[in-house]
C-alpha atoms as a PDB file:
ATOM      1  CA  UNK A   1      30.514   5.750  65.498  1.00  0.00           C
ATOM      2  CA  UNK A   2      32.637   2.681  64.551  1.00  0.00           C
ATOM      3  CA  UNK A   3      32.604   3.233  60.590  1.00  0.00           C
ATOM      4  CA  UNK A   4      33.308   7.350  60.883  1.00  0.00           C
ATOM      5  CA  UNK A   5      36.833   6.593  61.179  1.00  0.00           C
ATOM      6  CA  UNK A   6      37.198   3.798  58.422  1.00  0.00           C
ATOM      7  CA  UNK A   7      35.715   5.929  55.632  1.00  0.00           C
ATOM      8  CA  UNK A   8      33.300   4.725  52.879  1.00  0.00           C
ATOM      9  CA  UNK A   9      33.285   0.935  51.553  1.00  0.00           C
ATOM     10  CA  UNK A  10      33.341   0.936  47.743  1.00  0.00           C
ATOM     11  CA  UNK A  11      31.026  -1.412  46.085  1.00  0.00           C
ATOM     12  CA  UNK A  12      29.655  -1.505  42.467  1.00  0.00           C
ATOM     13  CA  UNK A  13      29.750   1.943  42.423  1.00  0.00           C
ATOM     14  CA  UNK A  14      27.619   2.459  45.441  1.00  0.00           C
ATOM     15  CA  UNK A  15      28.735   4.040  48.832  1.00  0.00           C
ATOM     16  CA  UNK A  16      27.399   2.847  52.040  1.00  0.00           C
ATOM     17  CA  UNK A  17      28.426   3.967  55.618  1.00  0.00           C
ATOM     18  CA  UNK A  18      26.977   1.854  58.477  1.00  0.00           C
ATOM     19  CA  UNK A  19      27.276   3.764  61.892  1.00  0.00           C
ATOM     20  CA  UNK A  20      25.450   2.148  64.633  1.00  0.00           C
ATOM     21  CA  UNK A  21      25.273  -1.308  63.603  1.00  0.00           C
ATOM     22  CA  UNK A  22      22.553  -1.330  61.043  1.00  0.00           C
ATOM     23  CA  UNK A  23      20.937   2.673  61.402  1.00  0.00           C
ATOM     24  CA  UNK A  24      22.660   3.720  58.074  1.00  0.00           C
ATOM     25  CA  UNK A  25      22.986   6.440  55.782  1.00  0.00           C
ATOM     26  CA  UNK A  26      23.318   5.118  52.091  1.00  0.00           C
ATOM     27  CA  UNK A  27      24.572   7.563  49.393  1.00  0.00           C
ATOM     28  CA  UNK A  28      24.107   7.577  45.609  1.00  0.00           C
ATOM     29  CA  UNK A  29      20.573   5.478  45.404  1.00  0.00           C
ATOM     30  CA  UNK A  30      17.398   6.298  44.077  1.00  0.00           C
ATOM     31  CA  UNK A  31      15.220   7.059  47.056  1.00  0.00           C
ATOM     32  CA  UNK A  32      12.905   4.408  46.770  1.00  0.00           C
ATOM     33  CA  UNK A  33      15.826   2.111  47.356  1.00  0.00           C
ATOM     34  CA  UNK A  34      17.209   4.658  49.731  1.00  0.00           C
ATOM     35  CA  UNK A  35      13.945   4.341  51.728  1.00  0.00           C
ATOM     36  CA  UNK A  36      13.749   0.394  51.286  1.00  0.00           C
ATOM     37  CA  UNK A  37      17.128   0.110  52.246  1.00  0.00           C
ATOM     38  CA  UNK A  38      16.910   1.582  55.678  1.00  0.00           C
ATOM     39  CA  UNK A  39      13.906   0.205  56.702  1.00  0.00           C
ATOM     40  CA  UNK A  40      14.995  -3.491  56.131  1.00  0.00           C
ATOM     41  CA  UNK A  41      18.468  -2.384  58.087  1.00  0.00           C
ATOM     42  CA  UNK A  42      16.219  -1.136  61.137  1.00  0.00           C
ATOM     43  CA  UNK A  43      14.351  -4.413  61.048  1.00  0.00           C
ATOM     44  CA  UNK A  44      17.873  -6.144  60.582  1.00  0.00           C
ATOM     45  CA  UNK A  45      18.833  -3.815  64.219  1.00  0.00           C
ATOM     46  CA  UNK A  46      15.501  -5.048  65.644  1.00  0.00           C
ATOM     47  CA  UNK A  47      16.044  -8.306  65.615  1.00  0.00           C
ATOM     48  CA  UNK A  48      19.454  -8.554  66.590  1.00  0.00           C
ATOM     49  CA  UNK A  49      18.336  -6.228  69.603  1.00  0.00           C
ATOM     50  CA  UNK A  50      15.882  -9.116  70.358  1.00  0.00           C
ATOM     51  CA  UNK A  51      18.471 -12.221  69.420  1.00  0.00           C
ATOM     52  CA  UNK A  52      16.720 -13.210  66.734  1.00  0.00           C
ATOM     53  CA  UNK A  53      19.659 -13.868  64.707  1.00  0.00           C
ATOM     54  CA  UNK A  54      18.282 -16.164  61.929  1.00  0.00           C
ATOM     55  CA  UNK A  55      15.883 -13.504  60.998  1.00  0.00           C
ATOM     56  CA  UNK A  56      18.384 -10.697  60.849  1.00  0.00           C
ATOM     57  CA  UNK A  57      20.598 -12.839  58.754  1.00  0.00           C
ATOM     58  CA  UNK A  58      17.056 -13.732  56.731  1.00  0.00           C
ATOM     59  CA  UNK A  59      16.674 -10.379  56.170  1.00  0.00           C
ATOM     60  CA  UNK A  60      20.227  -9.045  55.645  1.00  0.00           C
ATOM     61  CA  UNK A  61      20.114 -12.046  52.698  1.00  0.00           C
ATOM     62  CA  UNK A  62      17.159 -11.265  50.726  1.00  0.00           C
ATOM     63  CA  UNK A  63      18.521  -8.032  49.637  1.00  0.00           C
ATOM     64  CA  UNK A  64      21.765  -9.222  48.932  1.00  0.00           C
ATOM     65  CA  UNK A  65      23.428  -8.380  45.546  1.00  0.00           C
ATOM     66  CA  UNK A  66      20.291  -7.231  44.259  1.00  0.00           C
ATOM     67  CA  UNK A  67      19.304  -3.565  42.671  1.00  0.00           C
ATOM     68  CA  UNK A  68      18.973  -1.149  45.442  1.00  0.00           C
ATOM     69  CA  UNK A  69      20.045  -3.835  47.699  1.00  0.00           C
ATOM     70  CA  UNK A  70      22.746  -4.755  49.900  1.00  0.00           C
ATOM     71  CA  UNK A  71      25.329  -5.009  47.628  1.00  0.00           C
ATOM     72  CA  UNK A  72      28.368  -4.901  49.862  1.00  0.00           C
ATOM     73  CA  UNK A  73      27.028  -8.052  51.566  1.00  0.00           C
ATOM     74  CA  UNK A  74      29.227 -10.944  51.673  1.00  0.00           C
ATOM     75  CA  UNK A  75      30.673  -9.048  48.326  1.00  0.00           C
ATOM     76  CA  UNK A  76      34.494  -9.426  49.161  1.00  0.00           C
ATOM     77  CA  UNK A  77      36.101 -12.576  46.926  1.00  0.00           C
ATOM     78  CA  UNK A  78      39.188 -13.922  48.914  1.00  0.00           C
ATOM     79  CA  UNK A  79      42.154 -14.268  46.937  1.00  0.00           C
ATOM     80  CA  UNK A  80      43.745 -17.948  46.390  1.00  0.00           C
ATOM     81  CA  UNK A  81      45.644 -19.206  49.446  1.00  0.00           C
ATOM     82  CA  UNK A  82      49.573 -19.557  49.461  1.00  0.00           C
ATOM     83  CA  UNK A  83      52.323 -19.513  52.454  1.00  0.00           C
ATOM     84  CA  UNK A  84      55.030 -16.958  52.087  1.00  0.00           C
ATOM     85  CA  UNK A  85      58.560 -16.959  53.419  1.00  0.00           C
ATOM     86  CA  UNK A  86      59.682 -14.189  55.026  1.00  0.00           C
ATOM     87  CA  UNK A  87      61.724 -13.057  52.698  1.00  0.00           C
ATOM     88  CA  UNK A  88      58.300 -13.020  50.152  1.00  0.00           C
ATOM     89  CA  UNK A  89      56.737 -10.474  52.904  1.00  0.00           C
ATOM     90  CA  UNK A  90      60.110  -8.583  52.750  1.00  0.00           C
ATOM     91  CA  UNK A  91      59.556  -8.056  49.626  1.00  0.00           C
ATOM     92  CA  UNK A  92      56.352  -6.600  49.840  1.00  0.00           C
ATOM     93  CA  UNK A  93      57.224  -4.279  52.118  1.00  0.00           C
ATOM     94  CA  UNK A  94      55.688  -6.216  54.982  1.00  0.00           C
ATOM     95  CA  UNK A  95      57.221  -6.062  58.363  1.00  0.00           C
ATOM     96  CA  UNK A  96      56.331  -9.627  60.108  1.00  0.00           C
ATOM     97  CA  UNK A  97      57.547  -8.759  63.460  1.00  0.00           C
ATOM     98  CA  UNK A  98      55.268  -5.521  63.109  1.00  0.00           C
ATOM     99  CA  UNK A  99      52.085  -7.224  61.920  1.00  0.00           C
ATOM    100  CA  UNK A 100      52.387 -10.734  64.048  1.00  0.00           C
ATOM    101  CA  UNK A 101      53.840  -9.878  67.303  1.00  0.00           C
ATOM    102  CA  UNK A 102      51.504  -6.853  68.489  1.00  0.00           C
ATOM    103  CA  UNK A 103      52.828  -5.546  71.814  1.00  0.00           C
ATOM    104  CA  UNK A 104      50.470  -3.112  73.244  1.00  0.00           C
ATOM    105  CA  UNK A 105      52.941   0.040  73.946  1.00  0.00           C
ATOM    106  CA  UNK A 106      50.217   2.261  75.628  1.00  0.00           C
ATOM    107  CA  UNK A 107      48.768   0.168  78.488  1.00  0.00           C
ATOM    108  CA  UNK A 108      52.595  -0.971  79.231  1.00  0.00           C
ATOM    109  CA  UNK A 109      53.765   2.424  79.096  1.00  0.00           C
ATOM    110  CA  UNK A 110      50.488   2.980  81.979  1.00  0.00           C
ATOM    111  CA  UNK A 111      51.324   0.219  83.431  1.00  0.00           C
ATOM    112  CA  UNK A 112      54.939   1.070  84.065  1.00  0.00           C
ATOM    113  CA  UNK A 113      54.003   4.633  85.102  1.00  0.00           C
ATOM    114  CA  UNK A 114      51.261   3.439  87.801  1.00  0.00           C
ATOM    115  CA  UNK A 115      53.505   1.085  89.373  1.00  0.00           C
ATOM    116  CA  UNK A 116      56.569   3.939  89.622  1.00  0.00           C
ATOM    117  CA  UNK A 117      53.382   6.186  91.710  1.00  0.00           C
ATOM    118  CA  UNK A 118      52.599   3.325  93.434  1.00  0.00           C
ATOM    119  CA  UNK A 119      56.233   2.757  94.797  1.00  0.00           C
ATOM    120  CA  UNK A 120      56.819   7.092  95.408  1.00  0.00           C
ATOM    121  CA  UNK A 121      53.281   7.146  97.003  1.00  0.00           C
ATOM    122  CA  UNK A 122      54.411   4.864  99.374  1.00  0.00           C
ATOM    123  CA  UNK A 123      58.261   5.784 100.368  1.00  0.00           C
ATOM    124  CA  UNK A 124      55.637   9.168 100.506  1.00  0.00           C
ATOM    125  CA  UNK A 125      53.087   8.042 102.464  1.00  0.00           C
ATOM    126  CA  UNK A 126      55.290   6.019 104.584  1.00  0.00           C
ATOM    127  CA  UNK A 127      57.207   9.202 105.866  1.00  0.00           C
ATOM    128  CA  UNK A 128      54.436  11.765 105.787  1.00  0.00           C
ATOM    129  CA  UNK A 129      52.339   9.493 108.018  1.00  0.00           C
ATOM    130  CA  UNK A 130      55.497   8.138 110.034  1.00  0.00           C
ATOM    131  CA  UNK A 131      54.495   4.497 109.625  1.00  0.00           C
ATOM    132  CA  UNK A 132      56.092   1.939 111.789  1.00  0.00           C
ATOM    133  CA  UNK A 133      57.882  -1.242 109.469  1.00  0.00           C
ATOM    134  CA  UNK A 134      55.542  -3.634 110.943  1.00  0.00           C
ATOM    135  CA  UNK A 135      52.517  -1.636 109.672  1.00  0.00           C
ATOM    136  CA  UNK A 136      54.413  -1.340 105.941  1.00  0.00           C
ATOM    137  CA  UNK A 137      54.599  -4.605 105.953  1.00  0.00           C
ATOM    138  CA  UNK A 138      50.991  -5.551 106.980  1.00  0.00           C
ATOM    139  CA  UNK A 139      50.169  -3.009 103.540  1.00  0.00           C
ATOM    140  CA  UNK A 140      52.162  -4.541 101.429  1.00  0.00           C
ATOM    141  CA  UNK A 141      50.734  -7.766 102.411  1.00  0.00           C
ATOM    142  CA  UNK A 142      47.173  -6.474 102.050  1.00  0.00           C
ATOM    143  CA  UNK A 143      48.257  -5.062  98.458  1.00  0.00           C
ATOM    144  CA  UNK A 144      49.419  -8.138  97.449  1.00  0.00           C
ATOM    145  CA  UNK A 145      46.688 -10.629  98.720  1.00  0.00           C
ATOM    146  CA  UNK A 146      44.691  -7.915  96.923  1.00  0.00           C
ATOM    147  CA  UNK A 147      46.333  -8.304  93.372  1.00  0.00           C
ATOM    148  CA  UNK A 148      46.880 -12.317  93.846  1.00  0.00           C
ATOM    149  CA  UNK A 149      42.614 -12.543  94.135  1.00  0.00           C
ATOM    150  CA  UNK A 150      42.759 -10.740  90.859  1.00  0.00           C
ATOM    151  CA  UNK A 151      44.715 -12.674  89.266  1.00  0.00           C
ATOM    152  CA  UNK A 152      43.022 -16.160  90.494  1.00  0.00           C
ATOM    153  CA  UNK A 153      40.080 -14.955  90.866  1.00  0.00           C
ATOM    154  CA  UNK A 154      39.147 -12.716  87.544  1.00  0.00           C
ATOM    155  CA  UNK A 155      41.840 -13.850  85.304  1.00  0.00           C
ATOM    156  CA  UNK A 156      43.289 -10.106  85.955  1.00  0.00           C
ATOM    157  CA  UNK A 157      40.401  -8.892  84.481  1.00  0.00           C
ATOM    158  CA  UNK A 158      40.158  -5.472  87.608  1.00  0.00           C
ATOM    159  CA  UNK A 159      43.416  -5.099  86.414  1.00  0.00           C
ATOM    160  CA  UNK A 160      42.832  -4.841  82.953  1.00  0.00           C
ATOM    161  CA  UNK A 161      39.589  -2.565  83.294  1.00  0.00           C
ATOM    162  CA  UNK A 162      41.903  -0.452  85.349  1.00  0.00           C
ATOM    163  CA  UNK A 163      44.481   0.232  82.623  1.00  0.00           C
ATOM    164  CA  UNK A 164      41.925   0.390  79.806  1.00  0.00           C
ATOM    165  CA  UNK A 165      39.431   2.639  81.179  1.00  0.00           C
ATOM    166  CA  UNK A 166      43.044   5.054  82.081  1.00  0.00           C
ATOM    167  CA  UNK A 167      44.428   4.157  78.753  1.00  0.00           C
ATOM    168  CA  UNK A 168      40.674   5.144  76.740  1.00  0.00           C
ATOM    169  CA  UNK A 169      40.826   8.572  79.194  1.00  0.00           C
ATOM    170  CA  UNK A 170      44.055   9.799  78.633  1.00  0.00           C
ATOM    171  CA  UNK A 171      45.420   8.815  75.337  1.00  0.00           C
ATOM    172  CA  UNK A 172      43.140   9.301  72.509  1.00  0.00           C
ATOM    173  CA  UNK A 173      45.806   7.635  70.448  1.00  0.00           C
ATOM    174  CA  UNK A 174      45.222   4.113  72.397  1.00  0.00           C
ATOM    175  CA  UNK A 175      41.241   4.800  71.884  1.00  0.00           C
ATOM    176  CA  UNK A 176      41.821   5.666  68.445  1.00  0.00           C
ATOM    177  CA  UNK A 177      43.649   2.391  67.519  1.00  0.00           C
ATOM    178  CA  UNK A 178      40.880   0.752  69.698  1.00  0.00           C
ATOM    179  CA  UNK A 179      38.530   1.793  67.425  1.00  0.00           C
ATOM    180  CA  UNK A 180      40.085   1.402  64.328  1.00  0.00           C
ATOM    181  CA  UNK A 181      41.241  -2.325  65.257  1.00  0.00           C
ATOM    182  CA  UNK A 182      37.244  -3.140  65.998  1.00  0.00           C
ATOM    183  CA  UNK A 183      36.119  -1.604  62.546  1.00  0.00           C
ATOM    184  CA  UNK A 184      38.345  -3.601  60.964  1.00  0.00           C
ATOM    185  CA  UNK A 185      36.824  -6.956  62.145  1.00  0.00           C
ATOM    186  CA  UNK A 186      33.400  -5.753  62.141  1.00  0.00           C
ATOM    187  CA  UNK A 187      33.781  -4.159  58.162  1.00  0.00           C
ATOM    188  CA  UNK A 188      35.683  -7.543  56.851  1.00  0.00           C
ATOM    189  CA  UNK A 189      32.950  -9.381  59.049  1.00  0.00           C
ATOM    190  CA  UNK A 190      30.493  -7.641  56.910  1.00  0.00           C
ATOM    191  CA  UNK A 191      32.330  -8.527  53.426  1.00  0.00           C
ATOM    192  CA  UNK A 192      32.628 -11.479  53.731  1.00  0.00           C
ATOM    193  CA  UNK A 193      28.859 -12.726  54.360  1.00  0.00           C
ATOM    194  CA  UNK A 194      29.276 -13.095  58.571  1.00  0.00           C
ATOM    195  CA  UNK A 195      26.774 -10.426  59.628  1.00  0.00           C
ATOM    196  CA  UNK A 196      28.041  -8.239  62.855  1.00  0.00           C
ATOM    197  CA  UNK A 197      25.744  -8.068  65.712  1.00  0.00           C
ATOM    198  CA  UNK A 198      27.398  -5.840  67.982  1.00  0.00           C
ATOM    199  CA  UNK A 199      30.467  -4.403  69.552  1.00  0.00           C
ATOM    200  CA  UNK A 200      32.064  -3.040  72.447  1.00  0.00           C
ATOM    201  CA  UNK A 201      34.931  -0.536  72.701  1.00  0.00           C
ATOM    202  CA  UNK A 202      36.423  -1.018  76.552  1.00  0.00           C
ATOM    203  CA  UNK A 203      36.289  -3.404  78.838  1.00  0.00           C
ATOM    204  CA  UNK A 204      33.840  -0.479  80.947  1.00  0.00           C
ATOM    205  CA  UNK A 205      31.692  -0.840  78.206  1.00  0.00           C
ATOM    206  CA  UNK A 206      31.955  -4.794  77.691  1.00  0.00           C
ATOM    207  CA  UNK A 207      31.488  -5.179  81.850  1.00  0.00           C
ATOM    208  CA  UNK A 208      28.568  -2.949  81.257  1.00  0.00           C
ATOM    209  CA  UNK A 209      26.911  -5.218  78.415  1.00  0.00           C
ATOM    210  CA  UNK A 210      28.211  -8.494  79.013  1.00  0.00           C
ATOM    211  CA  UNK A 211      29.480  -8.617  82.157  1.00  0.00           C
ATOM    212  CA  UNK A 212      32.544  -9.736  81.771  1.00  0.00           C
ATOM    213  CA  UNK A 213      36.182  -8.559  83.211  1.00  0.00           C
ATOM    214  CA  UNK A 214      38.336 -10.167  80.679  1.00  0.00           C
ATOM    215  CA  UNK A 215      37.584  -8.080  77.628  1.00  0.00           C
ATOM    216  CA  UNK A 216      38.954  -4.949  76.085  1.00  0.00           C
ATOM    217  CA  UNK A 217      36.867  -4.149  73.563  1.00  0.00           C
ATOM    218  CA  UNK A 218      35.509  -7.039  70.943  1.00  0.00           C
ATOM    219  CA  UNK A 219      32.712  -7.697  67.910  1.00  0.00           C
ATOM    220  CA  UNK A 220      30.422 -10.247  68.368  1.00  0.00           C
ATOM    221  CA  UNK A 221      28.721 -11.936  65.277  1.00  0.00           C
ATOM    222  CA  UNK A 222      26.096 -14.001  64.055  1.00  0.00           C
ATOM    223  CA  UNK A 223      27.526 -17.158  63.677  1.00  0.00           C
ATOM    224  CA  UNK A 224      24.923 -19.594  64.170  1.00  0.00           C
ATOM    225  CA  UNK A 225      25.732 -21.478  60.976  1.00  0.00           C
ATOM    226  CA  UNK A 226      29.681 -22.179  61.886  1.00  0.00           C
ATOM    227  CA  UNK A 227      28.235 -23.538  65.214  1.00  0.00           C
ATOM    228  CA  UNK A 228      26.110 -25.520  63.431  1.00  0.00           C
ATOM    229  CA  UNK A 229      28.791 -27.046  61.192  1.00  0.00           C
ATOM    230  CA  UNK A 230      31.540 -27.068  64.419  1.00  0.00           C
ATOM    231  CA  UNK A 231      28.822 -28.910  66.130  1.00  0.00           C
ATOM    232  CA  UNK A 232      28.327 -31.433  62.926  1.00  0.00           C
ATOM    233  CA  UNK A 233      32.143 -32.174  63.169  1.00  0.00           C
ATOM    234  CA  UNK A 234      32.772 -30.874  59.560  1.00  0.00           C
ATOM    235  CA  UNK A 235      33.835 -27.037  59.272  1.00  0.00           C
ATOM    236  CA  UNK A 236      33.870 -25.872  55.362  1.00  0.00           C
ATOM    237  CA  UNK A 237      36.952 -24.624  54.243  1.00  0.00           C
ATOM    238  CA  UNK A 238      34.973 -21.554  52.894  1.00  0.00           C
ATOM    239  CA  UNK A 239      33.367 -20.752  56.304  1.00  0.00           C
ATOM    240  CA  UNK A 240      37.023 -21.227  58.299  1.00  0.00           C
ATOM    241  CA  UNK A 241      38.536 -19.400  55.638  1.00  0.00           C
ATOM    242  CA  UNK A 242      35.849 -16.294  56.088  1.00  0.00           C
ATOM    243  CA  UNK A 243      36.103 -16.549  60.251  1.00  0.00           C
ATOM    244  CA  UNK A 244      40.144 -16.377  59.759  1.00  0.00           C
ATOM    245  CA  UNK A 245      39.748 -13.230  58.083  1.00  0.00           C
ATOM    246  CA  UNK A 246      37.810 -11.483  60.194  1.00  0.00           C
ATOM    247  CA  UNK A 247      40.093 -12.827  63.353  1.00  0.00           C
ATOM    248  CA  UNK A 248      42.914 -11.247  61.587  1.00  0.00           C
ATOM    249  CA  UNK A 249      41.490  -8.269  60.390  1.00  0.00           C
ATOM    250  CA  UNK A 250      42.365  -6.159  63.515  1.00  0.00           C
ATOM    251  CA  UNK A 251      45.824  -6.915  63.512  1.00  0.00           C
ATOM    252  CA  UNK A 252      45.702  -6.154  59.765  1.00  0.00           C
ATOM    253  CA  UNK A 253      43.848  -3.205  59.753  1.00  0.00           C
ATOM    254  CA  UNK A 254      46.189  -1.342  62.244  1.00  0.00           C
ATOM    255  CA  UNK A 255      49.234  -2.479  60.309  1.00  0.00           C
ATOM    256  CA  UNK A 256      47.928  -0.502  57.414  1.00  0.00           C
ATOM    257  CA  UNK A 257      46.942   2.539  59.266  1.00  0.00           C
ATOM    258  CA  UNK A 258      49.954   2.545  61.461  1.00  0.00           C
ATOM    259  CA  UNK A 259      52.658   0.739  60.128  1.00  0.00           C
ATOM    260  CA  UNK A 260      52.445  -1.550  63.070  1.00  0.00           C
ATOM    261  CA  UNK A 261      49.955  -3.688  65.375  1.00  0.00           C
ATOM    262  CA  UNK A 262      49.863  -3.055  69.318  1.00  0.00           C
ATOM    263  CA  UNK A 263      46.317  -4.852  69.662  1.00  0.00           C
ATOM    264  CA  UNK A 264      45.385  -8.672  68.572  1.00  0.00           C
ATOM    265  CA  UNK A 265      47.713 -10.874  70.355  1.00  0.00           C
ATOM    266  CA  UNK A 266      44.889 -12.843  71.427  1.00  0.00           C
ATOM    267  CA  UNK A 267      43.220 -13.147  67.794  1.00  0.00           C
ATOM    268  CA  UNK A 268      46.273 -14.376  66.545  1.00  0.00           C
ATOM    269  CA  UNK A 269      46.555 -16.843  69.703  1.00  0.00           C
ATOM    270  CA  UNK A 270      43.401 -18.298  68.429  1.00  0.00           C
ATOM    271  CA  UNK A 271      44.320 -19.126  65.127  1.00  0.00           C
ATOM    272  CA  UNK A 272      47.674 -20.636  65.825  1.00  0.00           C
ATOM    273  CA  UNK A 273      45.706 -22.742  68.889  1.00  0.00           C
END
């Protein structure tokens, strides 16, 4: 599950590990708590099953910061807000280029290695089958009105499903940094008081929920309440402040576990746009 591989969140001396969305296991509680606890996180799962976001969020907020409660909820306190030179970051033993130009390594490393079959399949193909030049061509053609539709017509979203459902089957370091980067934004998401609602891990899985071609994995949230104020014309600073963190908190999170960021390009898009 998401959380396995993030570990235990640390809060008032309480341990909490939420696999699943909300269908959690809560250590080091009395188990009347224990027991009240999980049934108001099932509810919580219930209604965000049905899109009844207000009353998850309802829910989720009653037992916050109360005994026996949630008290991880919206716990996190941001620190004060300052730009840094690069030279600041330097010396803090933070690598810029590493944390705010991800380059996914693995899918271009796929990538690369698909198109090199590709072009031996063919010089293959072309002599086992003894094809005439006028028939290569009308391939190539074919292959290439095939990949242009792609491209206009899904964004390159076959494409991408392509080289993530390859890179999630044969390189359980990709999937691994797939699901660490996802954690990340869904366990800030959670600390800061924006209440996850779901999550997908490929862009199989996201086709298979949402139906869309353009995603490799991604957290959704409840975020009624920005809307709200977006649609109002006046976004707090608190509230941008808390959705900047969790856009960030991919990139962030595999900087600490890995030194460096390959995933995120597009959160970080986002925020500059």
């Amino acid at each position: 599950m998401l959380f396995h591989s993030v570990g235990l969140a640390q809060c008032s001396q309480k341990y909490v590990v939420f696999p699943s969305y909300y269908r959690c296991v809560v250590v080091g509680s009395s188990e009347t708590a224990l027991l009240r606890r999980r049934q108001v996180l099932e509810q919580v799962d219930s209604e965000l099953s049905s899109g009844n976001e207000r009353a998850a969020l309802s829910l989720v907020k009653d037992l916050q910061g109360t005994p026996g409660g949630l008290r991880c909820f919206g716990a996190a306190r941001q620190v004060p807000q300052r730009l840094y030179t690069l030279d600041e970051l330097k010396l803090n033993g933070i690598n810029a280029a590493s944390l705010l130009s991800p380059t996914d390594a693995t899918l271009g490393s796929i990538e690369r290695n698909l198109q090199i079959a590709g072009v031996s399949g063919g010089i293959v193909a072309w002599r086992a089958l003894d094809l005439s030049s006028q028939q290569l061509f009308y391939i190539s053609l074919g292959l290439l009105f095939l990949w242009t539709l792609d491209l206009v017509s899904f964004n390159g979203g076959i494409g991408s499903l392509v080289l993530d459902t390859i890179g999630h089957t044969f390189s359980q370091r990709y999937h691994n940094r797939v699901v660490q980067h996802e954690a990340g934004h869904f366990l800030v998401a959670y600390l800061v008081g924006i209440l996850p609602r779901g999550y997908t891990l490929s862009s199989l899985e996201a086709l298979q929920k949402e139906g869309s071609l353009n995603i490799q994995a991604g957290s959704a949230f409840v975020d009624f309440e920005f809307l709200e104020e977006v649609n109002a014309g006046k976004v707090s600073a608190t509230m941008l402040n808390r959705f900047s963190c969790i856009a960030l908190a991919g990139v962030a999170t595999e900087y600490l576990l890995y030194g460096y960021a390959e995933g995120g390009l597009d959160d970080i898009s986002k925020m500059v746009w």
